[in-house]
C-alpha atoms as a PDB file:
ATOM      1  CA  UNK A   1       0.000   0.000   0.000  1.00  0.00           C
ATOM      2  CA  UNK A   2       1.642   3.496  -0.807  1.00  0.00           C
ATOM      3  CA  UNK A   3       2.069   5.948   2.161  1.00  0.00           C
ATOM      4  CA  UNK A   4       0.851   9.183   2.385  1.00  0.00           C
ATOM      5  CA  UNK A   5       1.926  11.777   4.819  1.00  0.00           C
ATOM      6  CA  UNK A   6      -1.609  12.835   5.712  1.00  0.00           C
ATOM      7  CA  UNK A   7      -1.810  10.427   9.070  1.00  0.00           C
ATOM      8  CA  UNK A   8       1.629  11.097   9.979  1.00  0.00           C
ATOM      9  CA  UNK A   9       1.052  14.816   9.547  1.00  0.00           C
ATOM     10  CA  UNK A  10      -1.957  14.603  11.792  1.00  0.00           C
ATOM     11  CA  UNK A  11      -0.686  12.363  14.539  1.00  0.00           C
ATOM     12  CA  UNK A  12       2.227  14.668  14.305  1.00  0.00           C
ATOM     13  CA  UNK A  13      -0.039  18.185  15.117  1.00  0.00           C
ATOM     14  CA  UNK A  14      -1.574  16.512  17.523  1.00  0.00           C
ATOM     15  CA  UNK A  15       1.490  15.451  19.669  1.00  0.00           C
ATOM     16  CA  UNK A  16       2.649  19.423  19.603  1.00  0.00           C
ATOM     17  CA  UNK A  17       1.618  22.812  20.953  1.00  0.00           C
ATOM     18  CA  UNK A  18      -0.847  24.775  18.852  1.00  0.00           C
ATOM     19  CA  UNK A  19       0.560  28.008  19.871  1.00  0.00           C
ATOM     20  CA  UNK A  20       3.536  29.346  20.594  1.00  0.00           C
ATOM     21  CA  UNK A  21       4.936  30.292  23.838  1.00  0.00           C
ATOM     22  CA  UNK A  22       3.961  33.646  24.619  1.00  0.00           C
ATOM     23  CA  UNK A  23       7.761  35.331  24.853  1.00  0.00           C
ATOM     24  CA  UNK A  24      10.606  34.169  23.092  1.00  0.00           C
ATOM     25  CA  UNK A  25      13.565  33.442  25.605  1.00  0.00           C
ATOM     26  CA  UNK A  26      15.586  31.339  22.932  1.00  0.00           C
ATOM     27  CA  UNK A  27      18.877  32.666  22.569  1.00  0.00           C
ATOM     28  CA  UNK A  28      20.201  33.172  19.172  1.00  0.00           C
ATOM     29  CA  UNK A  29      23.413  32.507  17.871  1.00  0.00           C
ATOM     30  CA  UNK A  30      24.018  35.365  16.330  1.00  0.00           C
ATOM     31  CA  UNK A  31      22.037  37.602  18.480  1.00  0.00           C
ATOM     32  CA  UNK A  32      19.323  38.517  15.716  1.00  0.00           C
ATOM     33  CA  UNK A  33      15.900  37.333  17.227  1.00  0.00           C
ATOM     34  CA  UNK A  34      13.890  38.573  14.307  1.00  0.00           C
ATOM     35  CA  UNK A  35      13.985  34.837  12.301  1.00  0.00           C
ATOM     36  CA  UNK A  36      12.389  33.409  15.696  1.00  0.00           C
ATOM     37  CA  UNK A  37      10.091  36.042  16.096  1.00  0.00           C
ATOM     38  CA  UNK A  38       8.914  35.475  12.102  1.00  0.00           C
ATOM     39  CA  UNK A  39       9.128  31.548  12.841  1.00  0.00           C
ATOM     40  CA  UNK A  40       6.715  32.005  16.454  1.00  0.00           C
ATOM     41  CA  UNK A  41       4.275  33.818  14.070  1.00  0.00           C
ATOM     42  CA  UNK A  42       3.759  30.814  11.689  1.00  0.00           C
ATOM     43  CA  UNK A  43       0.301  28.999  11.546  1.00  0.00           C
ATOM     44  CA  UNK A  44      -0.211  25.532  10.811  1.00  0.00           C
ATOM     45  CA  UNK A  45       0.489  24.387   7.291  1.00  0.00           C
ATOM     46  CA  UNK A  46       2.738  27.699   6.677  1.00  0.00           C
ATOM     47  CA  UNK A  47       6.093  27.396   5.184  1.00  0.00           C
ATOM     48  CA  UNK A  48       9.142  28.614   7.341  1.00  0.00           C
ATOM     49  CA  UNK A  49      11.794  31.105   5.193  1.00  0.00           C
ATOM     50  CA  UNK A  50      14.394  28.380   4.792  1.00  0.00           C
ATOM     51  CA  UNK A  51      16.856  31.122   5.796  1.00  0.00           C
ATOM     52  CA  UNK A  52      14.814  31.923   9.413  1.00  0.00           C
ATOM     53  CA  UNK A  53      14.998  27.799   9.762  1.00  0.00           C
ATOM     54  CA  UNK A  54      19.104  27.978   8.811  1.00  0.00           C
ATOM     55  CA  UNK A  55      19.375  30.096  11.718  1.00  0.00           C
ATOM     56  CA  UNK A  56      17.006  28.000  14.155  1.00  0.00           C
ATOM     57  CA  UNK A  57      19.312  24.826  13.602  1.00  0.00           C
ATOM     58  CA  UNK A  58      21.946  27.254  14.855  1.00  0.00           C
ATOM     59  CA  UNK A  59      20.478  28.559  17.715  1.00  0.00           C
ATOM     60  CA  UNK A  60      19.733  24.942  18.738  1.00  0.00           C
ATOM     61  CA  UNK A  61      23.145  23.650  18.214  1.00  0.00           C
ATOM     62  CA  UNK A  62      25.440  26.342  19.931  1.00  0.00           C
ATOM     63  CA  UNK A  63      23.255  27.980  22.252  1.00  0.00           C
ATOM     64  CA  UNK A  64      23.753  26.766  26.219  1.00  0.00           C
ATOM     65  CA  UNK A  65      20.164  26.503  27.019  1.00  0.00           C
ATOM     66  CA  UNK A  66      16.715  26.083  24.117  1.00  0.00           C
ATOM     67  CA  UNK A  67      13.251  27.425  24.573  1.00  0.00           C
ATOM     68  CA  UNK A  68      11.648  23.988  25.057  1.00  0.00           C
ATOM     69  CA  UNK A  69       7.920  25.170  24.467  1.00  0.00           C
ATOM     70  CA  UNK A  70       9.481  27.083  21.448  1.00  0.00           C
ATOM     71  CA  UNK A  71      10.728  24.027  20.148  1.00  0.00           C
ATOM     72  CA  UNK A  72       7.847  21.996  20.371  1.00  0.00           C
ATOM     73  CA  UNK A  73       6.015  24.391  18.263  1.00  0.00           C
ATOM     74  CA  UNK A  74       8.362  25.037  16.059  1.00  0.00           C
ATOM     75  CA  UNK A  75       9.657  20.924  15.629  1.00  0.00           C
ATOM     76  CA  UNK A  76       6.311  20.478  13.008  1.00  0.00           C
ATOM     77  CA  UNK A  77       7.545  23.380  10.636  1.00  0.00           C
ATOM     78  CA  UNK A  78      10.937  21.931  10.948  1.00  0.00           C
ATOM     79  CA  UNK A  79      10.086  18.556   9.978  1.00  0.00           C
ATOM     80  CA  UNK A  80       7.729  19.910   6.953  1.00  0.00           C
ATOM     81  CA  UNK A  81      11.143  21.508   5.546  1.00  0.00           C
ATOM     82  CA  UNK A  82      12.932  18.419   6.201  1.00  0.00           C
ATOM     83  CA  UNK A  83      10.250  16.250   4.243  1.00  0.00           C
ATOM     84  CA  UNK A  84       9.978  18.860   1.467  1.00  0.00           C
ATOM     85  CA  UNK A  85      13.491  18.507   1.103  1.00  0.00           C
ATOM     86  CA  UNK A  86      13.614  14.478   1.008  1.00  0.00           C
ATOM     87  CA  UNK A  87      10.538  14.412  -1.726  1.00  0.00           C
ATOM     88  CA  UNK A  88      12.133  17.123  -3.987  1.00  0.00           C
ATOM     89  CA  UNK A  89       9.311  19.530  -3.367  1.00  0.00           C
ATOM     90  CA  UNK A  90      11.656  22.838  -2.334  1.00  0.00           C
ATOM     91  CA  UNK A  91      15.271  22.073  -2.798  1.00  0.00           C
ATOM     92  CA  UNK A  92      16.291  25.239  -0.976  1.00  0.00           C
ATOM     93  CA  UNK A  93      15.670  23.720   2.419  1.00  0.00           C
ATOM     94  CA  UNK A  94      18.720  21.607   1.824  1.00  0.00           C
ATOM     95  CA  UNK A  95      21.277  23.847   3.633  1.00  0.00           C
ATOM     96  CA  UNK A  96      18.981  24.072   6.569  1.00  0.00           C
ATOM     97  CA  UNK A  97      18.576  20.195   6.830  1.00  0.00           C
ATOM     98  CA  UNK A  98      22.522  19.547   7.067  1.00  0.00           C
ATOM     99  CA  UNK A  99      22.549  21.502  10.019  1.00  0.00           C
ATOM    100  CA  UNK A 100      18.716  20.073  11.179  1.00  0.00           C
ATOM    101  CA  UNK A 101      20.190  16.588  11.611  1.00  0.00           C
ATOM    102  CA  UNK A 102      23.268  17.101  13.975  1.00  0.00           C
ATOM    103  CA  UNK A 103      21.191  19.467  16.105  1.00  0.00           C
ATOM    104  CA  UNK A 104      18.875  16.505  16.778  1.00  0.00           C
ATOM    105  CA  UNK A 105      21.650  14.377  17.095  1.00  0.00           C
ATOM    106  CA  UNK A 106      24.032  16.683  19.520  1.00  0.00           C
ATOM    107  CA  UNK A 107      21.399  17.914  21.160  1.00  0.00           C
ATOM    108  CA  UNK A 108      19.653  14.711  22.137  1.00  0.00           C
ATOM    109  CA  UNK A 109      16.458  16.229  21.245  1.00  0.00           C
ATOM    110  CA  UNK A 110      14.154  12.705  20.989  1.00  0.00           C
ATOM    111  CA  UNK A 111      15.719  11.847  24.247  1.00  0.00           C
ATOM    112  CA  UNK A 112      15.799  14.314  26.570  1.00  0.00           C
ATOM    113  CA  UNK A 113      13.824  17.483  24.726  1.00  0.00           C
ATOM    114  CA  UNK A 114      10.089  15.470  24.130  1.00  0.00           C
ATOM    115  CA  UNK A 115       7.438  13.346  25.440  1.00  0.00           C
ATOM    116  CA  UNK A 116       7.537   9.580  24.599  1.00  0.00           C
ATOM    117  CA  UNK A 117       4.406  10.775  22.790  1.00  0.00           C
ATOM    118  CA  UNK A 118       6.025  13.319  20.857  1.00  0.00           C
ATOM    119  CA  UNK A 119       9.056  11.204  19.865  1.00  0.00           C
ATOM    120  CA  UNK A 120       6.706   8.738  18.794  1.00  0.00           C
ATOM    121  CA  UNK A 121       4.622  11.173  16.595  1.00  0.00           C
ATOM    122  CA  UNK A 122       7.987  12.134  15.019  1.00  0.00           C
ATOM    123  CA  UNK A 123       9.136   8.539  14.453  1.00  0.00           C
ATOM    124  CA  UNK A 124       6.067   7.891  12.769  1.00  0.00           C
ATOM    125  CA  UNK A 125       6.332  11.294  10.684  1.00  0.00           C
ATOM    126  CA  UNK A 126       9.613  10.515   9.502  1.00  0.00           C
ATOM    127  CA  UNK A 127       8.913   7.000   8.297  1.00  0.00           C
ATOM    128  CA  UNK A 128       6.374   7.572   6.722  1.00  0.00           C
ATOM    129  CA  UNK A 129       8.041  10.359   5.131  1.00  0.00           C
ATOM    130  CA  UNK A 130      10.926   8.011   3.667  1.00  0.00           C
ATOM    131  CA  UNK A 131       8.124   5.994   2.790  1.00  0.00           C
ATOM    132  CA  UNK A 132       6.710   7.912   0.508  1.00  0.00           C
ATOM    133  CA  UNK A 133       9.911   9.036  -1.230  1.00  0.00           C
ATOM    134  CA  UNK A 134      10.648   5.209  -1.700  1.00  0.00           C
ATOM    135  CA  UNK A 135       7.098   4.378  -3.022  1.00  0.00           C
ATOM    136  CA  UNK A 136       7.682   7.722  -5.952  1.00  0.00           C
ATOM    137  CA  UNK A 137      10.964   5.619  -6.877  1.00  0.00           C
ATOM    138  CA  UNK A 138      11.084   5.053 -11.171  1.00  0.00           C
ATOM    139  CA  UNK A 139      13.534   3.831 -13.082  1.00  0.00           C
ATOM    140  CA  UNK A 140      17.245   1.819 -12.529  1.00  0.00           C
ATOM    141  CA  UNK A 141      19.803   3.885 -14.645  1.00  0.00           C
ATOM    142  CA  UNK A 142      20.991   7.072 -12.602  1.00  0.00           C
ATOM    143  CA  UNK A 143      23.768   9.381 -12.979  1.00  0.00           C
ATOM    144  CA  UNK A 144      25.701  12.199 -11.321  1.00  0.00           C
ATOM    145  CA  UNK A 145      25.323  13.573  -7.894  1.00  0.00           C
ATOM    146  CA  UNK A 146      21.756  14.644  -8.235  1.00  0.00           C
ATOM    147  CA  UNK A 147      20.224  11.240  -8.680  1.00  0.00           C
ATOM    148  CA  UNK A 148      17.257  10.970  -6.722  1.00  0.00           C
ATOM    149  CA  UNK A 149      17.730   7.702  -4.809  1.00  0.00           C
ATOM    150  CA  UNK A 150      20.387   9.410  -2.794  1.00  0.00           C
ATOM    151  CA  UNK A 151      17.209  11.131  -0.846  1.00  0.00           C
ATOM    152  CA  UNK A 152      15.719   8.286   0.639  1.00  0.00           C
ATOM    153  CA  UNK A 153      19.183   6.045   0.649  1.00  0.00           C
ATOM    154  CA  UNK A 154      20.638   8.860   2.503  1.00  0.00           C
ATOM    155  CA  UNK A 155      17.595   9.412   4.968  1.00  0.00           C
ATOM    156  CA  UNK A 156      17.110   6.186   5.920  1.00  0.00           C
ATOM    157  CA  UNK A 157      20.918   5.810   6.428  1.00  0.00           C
ATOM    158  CA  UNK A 158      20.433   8.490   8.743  1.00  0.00           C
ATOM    159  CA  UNK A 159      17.374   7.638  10.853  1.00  0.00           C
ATOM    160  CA  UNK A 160      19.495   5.005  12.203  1.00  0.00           C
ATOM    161  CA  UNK A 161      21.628   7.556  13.905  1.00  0.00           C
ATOM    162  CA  UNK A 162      18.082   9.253  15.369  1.00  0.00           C
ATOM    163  CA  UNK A 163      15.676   6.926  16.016  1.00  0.00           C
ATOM    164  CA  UNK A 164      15.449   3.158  17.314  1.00  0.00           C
ATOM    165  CA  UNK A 165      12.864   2.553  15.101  1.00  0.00           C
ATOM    166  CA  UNK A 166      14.643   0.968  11.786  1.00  0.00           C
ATOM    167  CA  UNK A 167      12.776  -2.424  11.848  1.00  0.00           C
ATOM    168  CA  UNK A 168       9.747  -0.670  11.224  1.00  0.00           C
ATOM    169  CA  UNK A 169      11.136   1.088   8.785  1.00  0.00           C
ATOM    170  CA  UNK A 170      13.349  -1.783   6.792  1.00  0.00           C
ATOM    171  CA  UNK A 171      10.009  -4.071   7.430  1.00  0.00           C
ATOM    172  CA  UNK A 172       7.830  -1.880   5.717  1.00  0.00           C
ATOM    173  CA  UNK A 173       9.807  -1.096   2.257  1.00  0.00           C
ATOM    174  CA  UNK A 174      10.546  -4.567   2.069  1.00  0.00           C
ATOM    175  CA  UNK A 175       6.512  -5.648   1.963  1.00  0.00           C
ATOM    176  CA  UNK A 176       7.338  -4.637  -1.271  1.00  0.00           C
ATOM    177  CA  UNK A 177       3.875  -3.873  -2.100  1.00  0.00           C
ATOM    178  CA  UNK A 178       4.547  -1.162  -3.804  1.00  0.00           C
ATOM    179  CA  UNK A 179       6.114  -0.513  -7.685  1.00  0.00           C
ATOM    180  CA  UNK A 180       8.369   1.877  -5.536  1.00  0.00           C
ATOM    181  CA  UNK A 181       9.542  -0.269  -3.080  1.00  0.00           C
ATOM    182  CA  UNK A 182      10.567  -3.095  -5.592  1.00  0.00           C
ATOM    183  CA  UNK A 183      12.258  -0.692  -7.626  1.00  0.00           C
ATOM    184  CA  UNK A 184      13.886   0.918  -4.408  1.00  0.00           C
ATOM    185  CA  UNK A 185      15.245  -2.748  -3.412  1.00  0.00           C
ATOM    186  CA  UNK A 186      16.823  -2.748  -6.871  1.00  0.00           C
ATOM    187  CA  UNK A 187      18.786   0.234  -6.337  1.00  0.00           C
ATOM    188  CA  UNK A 188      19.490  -0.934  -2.332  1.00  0.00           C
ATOM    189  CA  UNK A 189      21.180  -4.272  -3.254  1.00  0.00           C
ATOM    190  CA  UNK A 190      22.859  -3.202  -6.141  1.00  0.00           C
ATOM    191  CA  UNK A 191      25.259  -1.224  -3.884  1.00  0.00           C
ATOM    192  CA  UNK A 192      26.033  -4.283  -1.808  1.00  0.00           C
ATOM    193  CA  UNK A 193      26.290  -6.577  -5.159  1.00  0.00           C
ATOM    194  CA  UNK A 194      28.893  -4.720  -7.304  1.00  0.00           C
ATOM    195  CA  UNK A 195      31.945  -3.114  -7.247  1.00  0.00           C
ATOM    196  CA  UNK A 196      31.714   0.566  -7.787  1.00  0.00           C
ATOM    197  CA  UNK A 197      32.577   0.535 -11.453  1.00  0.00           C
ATOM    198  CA  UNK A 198      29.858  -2.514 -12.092  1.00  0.00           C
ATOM    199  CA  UNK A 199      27.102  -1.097 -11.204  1.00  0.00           C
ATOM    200  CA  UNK A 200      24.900  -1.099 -13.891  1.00  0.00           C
ATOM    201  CA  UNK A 201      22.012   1.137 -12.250  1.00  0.00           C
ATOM    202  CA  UNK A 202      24.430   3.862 -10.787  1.00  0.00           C
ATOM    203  CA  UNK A 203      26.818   4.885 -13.328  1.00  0.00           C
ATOM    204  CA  UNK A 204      30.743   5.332 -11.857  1.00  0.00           C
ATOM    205  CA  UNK A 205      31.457   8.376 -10.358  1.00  0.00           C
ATOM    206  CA  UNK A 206      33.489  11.180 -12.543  1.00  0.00           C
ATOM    207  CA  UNK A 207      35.036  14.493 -10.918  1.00  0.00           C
ATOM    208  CA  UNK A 208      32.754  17.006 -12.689  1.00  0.00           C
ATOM    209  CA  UNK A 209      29.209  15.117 -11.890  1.00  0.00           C
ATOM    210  CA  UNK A 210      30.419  13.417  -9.050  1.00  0.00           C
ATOM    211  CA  UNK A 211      28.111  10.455  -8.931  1.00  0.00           C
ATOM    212  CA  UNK A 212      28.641   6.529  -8.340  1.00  0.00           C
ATOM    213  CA  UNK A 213      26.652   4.060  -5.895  1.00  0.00           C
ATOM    214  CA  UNK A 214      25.439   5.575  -2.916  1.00  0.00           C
ATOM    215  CA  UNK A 215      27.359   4.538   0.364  1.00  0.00           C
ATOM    216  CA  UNK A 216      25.222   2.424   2.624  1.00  0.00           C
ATOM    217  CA  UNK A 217      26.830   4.283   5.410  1.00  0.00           C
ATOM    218  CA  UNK A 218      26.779   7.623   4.773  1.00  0.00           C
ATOM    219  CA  UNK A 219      24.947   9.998   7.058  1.00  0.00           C
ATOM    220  CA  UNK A 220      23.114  13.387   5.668  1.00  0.00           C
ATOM    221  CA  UNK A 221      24.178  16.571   6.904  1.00  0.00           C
ATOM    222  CA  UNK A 222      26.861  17.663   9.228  1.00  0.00           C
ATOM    223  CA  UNK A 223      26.507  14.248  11.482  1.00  0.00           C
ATOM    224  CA  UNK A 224      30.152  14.090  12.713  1.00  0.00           C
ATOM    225  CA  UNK A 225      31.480  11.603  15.703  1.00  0.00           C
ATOM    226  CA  UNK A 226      27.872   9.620  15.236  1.00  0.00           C
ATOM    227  CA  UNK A 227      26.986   5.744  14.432  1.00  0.00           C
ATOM    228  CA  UNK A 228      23.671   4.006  13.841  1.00  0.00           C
ATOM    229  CA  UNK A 229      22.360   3.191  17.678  1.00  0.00           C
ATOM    230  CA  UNK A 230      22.779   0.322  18.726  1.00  0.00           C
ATOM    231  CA  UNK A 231      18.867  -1.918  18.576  1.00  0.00           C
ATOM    232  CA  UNK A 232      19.039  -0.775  15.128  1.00  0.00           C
ATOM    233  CA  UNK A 233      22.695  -2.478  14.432  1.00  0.00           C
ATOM    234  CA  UNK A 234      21.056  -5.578  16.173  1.00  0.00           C
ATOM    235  CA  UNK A 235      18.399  -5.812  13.890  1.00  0.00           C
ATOM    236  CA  UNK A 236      20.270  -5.566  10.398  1.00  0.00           C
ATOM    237  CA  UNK A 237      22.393  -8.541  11.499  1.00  0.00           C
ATOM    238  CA  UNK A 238      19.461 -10.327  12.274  1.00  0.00           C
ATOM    239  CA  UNK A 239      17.982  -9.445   8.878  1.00  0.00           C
ATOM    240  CA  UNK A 240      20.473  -8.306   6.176  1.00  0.00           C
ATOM    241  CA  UNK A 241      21.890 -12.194   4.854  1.00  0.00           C
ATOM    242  CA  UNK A 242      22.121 -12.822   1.085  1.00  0.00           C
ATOM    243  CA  UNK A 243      19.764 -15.166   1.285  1.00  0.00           C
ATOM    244  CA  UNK A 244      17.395 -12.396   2.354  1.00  0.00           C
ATOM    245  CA  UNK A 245      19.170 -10.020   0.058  1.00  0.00           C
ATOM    246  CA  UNK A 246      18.309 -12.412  -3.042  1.00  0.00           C
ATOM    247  CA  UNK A 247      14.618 -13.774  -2.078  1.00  0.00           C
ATOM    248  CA  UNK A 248      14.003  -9.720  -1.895  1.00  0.00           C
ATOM    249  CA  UNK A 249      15.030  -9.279  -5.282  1.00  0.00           C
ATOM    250  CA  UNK A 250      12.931 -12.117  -6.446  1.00  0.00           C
ATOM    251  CA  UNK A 251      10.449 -10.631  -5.065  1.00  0.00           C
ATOM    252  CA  UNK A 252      11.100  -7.127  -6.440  1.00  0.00           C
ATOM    253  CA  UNK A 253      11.227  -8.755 -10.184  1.00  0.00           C
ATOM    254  CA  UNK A 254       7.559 -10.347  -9.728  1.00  0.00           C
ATOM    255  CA  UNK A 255       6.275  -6.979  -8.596  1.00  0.00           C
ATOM    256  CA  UNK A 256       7.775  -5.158 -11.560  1.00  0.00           C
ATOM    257  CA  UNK A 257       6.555  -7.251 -14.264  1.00  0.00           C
ATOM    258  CA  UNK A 258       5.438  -5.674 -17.388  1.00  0.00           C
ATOM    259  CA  UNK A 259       6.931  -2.847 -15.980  1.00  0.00           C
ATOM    260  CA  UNK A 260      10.228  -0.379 -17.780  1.00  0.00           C
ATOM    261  CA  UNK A 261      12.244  -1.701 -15.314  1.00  0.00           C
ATOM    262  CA  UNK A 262      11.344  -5.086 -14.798  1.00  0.00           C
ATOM    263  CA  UNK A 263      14.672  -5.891 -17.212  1.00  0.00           C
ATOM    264  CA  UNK A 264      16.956  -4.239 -15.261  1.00  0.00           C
ATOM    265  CA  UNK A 265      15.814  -6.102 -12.000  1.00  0.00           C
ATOM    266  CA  UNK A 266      15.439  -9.573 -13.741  1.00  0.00           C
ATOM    267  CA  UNK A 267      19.813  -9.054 -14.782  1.00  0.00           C
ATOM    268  CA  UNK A 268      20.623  -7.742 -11.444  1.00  0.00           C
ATOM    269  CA  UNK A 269      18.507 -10.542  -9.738  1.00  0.00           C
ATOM    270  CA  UNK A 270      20.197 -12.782 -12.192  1.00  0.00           C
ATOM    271  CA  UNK A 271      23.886 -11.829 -11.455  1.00  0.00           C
ATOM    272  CA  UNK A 272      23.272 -12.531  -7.608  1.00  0.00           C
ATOM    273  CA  UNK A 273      25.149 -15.668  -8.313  1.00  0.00           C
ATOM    274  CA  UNK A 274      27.826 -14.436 -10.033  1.00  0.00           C
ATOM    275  CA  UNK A 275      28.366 -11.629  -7.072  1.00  0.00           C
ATOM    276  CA  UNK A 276      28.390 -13.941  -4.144  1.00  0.00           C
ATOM    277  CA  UNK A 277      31.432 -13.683  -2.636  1.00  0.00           C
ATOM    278  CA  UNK A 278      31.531  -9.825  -2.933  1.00  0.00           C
ATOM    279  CA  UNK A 279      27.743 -10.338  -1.251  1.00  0.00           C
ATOM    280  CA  UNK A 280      28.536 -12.125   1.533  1.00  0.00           C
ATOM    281  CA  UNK A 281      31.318  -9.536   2.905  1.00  0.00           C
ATOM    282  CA  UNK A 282      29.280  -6.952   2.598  1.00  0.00           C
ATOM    283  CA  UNK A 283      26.658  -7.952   4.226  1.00  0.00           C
ATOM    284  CA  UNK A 284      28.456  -8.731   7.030  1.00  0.00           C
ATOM    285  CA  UNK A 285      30.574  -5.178   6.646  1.00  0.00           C
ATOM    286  CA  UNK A 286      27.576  -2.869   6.899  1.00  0.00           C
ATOM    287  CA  UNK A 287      25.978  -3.623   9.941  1.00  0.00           C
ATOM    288  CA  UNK A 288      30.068  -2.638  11.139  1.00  0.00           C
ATOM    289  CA  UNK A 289      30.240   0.075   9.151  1.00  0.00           C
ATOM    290  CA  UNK A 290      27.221   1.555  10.691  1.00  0.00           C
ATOM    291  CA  UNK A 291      27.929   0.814  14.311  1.00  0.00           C
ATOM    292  CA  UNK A 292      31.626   2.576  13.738  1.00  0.00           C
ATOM    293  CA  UNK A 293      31.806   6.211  14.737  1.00  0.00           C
ATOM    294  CA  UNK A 294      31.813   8.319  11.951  1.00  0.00           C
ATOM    295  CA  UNK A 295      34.506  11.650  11.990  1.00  0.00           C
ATOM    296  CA  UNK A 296      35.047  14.385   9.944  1.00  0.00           C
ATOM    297  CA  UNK A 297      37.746  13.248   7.561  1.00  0.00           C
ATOM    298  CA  UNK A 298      37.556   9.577   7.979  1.00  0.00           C
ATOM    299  CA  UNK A 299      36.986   7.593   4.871  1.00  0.00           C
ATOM    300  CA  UNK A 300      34.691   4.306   5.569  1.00  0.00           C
ATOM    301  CA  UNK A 301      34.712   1.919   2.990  1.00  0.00           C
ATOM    302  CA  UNK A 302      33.670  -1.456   1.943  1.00  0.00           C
ATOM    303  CA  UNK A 303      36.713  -3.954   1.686  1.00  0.00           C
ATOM    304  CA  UNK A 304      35.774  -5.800  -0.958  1.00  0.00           C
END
């Protein structure tokens, strides 16, 4: 069944304030209050300026103390630009997002900034969110850095780091009850089939369009001196085998029959074989990969 973000969205209201505080104590990092006097004065289903939610991210992630009730009103508008960003509707929110992600992260906002209920709300926001992105997924032949699976490869990479919640998330793209998820599975296992110059969905990467298969590993945004947490590390070495890896791409070829890309998925399906070896390390590398702490000028990479 394809997701929409229409339950999420309301389960997501619901969990937050419907005004905002009435003073703004929120420091600012720069000592300009007028973006959080603009952002207090947005109503429901409002855009934010994606420069006033630039400067938000900063105030959350160098300022000593944060405005908690100006947060929780403020976390819905956030997470609108962060899913108009992942579905390609308004590409400008992309700088704010790189800076969105380690304030969560640093900050420890699921943990110690929200409700269980709120958390929860978000969770369910987010994944559904990814969800959709992976259910608009068309076509296996990509090119240069702009390629749209690097939107949902990259945010589910990175709700690892966030949230506990990637079973949910892994269980439900692999129903594959979608023509989006199959086609998303494609693109998935591809990376942990081939060597990065025989890929034949994700053409190899040059130094003017940049480009190649996307890393399994690698987290959106300024996430620095992060790894995936820990119950979801546990559950991709419970689940991730090639076994798994090849009955999902069976799968994924029945669900695309008749369909543009139902060749592409029947060769790559076909070659599973042929890629075993290379298969079998990785699968066992990226569940390691994930759990290692990611730093700012550290290179990850597969072995093999």
């Amino acid at each position: 069944m394809a997701h929409d973000k229409t339950g999420g969205s309301l389960t997501l209201r619901r969990a937050f304030p419907a005004v905002p505080p009435s003073q703004i104590t929120q420091e600012p990092f720069d000592s300009d209050v007028k973006h959080l006097r603009r952002l207090a004065r947005l109503q429901p289903g409002e855009r934010a300026a994606p420069a006033d939610l630039w400067n938000y991210a900063q105030d959350l992630l160098y300022s000593d103390e944060i405005q908690g009730p100006l947060l929780t009103y403020l976390l819905p508008f956030c997470l609108d630009a962060w899913r108009h960003d992942l579905t390609g509707v308004q590409s400008d929110y992309g700088g704010f997002v790189e800076w969105f992600y380690p304030a969560l992260a640093n900050k420890h906002i699921f943990d110690e900034r929200l409700t269980p209920g709120q958390t929860i709300a978000v969770s369910e926001f987010m994944r559904e969110s990814i969800l959709e992105e992976i259910d608009n997924q068309r076509g296996l032949s990509y090119s240069g850095m702009g390629a749209r699976p690097y939107r949902w490869i990259t945010a589910l990479t990175t709700h690892g780091v966030l949230l506990r919640d990637v079973d949910q998330l892994w269980m439900s793209w692999w129903s594959m009850d979608t023509i989006g998820k199959a086609v998303a599975t494609v693109q998935y296992m591809s990376c942990l089939m081939y060597r990065e110059n025989e890929n034949p969905i994700f053409a190899p990467w040059t130094r003017d369009g940049g480009g190649g298969p996307p890393w399994l590993w690698g987290f959106g945004g300024h996430l620095y001196n992060h790894r995936w947490l820990e119950p979801n590390i546990v559950f991709l070495r419970k689940t991730l085998s090639p076994q798994r890896v090849e009955d999902s791409l069976s799968r994924a070829v029945a669900t695309l029959d008749g369909l543009p890309e139902h060749e592409t998925a029947a060769m790559v399906h076909g070659d599973v074989p042929l890629c075993t070896e290379t298969l079998v390390v990785r699968c066992a590398e990226l569940p390691r990969l994930l759990e290692t702490t990611q730093e700012r000028g550290k290179l990850l990479e597969w072995t093999r």
